[in-house]
C-alpha atoms as a PDB file:
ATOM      1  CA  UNK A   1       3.962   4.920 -39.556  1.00  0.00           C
ATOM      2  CA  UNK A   2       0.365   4.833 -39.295  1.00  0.00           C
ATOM      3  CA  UNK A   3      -1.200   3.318 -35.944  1.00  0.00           C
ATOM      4  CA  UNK A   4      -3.701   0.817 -36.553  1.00  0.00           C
ATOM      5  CA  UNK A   5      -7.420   0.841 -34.923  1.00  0.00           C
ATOM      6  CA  UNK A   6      -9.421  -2.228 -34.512  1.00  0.00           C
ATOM      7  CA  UNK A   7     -12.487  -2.376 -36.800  1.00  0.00           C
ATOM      8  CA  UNK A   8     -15.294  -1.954 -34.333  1.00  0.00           C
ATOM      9  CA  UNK A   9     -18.613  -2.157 -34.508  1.00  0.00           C
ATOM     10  CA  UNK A  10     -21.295   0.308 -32.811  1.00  0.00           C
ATOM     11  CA  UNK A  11     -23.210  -2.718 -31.206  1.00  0.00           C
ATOM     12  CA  UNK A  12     -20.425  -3.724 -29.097  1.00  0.00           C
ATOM     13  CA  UNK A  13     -20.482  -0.636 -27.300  1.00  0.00           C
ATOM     14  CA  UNK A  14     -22.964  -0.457 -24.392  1.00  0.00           C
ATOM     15  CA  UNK A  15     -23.804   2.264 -22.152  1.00  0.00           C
ATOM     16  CA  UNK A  16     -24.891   0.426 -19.069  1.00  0.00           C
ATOM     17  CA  UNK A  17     -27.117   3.207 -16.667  1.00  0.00           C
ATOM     18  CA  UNK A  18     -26.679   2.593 -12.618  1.00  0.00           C
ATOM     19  CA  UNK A  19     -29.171   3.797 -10.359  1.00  0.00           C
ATOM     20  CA  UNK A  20     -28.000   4.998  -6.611  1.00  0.00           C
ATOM     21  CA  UNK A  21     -29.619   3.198  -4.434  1.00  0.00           C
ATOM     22  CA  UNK A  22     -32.319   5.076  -2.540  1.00  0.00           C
ATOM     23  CA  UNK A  23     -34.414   2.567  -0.695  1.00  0.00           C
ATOM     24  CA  UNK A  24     -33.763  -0.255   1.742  1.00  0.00           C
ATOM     25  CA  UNK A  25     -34.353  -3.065  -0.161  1.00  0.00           C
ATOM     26  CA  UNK A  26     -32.848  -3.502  -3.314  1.00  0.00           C
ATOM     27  CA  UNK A  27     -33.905  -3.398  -6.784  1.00  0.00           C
ATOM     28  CA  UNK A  28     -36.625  -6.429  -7.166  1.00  0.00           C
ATOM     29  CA  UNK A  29     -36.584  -7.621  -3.594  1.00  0.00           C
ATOM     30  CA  UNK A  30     -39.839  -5.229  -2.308  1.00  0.00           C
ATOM     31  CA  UNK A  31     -41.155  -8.031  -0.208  1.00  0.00           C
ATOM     32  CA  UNK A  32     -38.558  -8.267   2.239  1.00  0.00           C
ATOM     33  CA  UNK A  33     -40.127  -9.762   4.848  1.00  0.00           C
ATOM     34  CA  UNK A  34     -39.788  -8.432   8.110  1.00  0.00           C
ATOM     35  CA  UNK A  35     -37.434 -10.674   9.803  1.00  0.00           C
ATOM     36  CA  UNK A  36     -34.022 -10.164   7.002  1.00  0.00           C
ATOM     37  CA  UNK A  37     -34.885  -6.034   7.779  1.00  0.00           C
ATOM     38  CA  UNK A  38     -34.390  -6.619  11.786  1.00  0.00           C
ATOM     39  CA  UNK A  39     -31.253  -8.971  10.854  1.00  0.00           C
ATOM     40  CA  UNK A  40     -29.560  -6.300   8.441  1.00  0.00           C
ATOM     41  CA  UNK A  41     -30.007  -3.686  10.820  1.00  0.00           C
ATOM     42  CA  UNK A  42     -28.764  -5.957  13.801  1.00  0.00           C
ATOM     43  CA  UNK A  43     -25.673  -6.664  11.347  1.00  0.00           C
ATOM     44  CA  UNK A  44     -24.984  -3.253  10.901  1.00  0.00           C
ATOM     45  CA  UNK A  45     -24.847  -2.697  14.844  1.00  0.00           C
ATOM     46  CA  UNK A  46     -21.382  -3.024  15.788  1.00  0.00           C
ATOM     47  CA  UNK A  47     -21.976  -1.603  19.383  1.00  0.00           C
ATOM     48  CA  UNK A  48     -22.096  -5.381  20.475  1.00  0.00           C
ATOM     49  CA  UNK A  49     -18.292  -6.117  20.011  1.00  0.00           C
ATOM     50  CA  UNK A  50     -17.109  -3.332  21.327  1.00  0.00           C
ATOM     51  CA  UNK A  51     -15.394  -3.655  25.200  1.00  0.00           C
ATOM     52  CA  UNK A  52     -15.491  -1.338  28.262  1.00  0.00           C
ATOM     53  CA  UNK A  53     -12.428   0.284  28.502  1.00  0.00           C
ATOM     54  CA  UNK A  54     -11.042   0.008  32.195  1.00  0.00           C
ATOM     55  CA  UNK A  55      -8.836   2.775  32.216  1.00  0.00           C
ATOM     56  CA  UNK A  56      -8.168   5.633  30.268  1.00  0.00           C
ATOM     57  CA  UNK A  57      -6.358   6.048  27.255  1.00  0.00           C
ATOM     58  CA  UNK A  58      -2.301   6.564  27.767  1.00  0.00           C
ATOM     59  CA  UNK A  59      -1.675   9.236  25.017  1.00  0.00           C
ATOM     60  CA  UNK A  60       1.897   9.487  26.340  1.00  0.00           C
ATOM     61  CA  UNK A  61       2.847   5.938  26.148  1.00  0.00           C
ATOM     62  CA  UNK A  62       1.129   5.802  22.017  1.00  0.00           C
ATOM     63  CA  UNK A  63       3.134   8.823  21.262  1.00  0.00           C
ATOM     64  CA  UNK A  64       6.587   6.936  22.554  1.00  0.00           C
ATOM     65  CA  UNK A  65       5.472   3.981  20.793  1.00  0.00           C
ATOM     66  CA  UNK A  66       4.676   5.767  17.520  1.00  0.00           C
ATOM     67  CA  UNK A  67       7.761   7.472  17.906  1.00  0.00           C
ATOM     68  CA  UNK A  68       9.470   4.149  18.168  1.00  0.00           C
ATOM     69  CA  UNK A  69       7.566   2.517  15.503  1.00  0.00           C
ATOM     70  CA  UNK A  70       8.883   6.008  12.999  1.00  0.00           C
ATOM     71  CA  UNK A  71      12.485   5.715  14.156  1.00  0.00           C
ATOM     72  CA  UNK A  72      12.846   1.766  13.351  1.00  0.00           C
ATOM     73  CA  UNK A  73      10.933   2.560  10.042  1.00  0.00           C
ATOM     74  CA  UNK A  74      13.169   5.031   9.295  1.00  0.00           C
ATOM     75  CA  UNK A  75      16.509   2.803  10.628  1.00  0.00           C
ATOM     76  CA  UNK A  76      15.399  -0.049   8.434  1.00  0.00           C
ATOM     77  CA  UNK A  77      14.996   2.163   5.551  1.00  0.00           C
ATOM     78  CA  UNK A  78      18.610   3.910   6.322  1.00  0.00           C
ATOM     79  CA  UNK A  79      20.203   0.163   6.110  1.00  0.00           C
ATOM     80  CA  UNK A  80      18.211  -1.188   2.677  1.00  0.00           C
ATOM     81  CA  UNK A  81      19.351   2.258   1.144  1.00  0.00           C
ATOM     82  CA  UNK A  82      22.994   1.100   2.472  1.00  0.00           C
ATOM     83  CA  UNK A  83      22.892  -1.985   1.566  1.00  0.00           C
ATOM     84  CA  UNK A  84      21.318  -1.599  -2.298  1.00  0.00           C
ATOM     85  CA  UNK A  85      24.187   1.251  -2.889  1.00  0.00           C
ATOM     86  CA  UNK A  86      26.801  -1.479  -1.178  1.00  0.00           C
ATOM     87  CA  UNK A  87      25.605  -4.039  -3.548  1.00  0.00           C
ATOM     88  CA  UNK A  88      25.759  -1.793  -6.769  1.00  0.00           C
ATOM     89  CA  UNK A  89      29.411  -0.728  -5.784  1.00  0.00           C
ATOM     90  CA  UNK A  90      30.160  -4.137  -5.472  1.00  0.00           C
ATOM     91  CA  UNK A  91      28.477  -5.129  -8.738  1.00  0.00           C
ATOM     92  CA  UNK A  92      30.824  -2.077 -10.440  1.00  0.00           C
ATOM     93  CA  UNK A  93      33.724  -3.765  -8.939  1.00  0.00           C
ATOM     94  CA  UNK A  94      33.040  -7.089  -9.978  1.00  0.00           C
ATOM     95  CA  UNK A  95      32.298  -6.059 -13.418  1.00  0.00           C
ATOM     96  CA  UNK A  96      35.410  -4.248 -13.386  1.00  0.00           C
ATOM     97  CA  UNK A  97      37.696  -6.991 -12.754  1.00  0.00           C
ATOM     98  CA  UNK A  98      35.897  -9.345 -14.886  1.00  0.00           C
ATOM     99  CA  UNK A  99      36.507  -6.735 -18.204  1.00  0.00           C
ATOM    100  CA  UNK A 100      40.309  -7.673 -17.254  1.00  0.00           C
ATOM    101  CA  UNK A 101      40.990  -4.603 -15.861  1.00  0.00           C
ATOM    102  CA  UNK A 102      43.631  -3.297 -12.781  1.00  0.00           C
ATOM    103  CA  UNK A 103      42.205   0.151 -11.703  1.00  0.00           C
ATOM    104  CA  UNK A 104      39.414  -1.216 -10.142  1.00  0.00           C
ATOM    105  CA  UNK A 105      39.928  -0.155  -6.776  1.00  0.00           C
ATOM    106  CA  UNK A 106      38.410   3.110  -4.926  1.00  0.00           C
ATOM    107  CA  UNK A 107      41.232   5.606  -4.384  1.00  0.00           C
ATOM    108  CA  UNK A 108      40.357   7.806  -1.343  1.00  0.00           C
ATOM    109  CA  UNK A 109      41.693  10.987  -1.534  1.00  0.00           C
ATOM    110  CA  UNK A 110      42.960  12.126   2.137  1.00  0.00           C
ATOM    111  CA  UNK A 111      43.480  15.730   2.064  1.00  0.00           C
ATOM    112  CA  UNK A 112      47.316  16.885   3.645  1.00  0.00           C
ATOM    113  CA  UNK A 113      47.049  19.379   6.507  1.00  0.00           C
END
């Protein structure tokens, strides 16, 4: 089977050239006056909203709470994987018993000692 192309046209194609930006102002806006420069540099200065810290970082107590953090992500993830293979052994079940037949249920095989 042959794949099929749309007809185009080389005038639809357009090879749009960027220019990094190397200046200040942008393209067409030279005249800046002086005022917008102090405003986007103050806008760039996020020193203002930052806080004094009062004490010192606790690296122990981030480390026990990452830890904690890991081991709940890793719980929760434990019990979905549980609960999705629960759900498709019950589906097999289901589906089982619905085709009419009487084997459905898991045999466990105990091994004699």
């Amino acid at each position: 089977m042959k794949t099929q192309r749309p007809i185009t046209r080389d005038d639809e194609h357009v090879v749009l050239k960027f220019r990094p930006r190397t200046s200040a102002h942008p393209p067409g806006r030279q005249d800046a006056p002086a005022e917008q420069t102090n405003i986007r540099h103050v806008a760039n200065d996020l020193s203002r909203y930052e806080r004094p810290r009062d004490e010192p970082d606790d690296f122990r107590h981030r480390m026990l709470a990452n830890i904690a953090a890991f081991a709940f992500t890793v719980a929760l993830t434990a019990i979905g994987i549980w609960l999705a293979m629960s759900i498709a052994d019950l589906r097999k079940t289901q589906d089982c018993v619905l085709m009419g037949r009487h084997d459905c249920a898991r045999i466990s095989m105990v091994p004699h000692g």
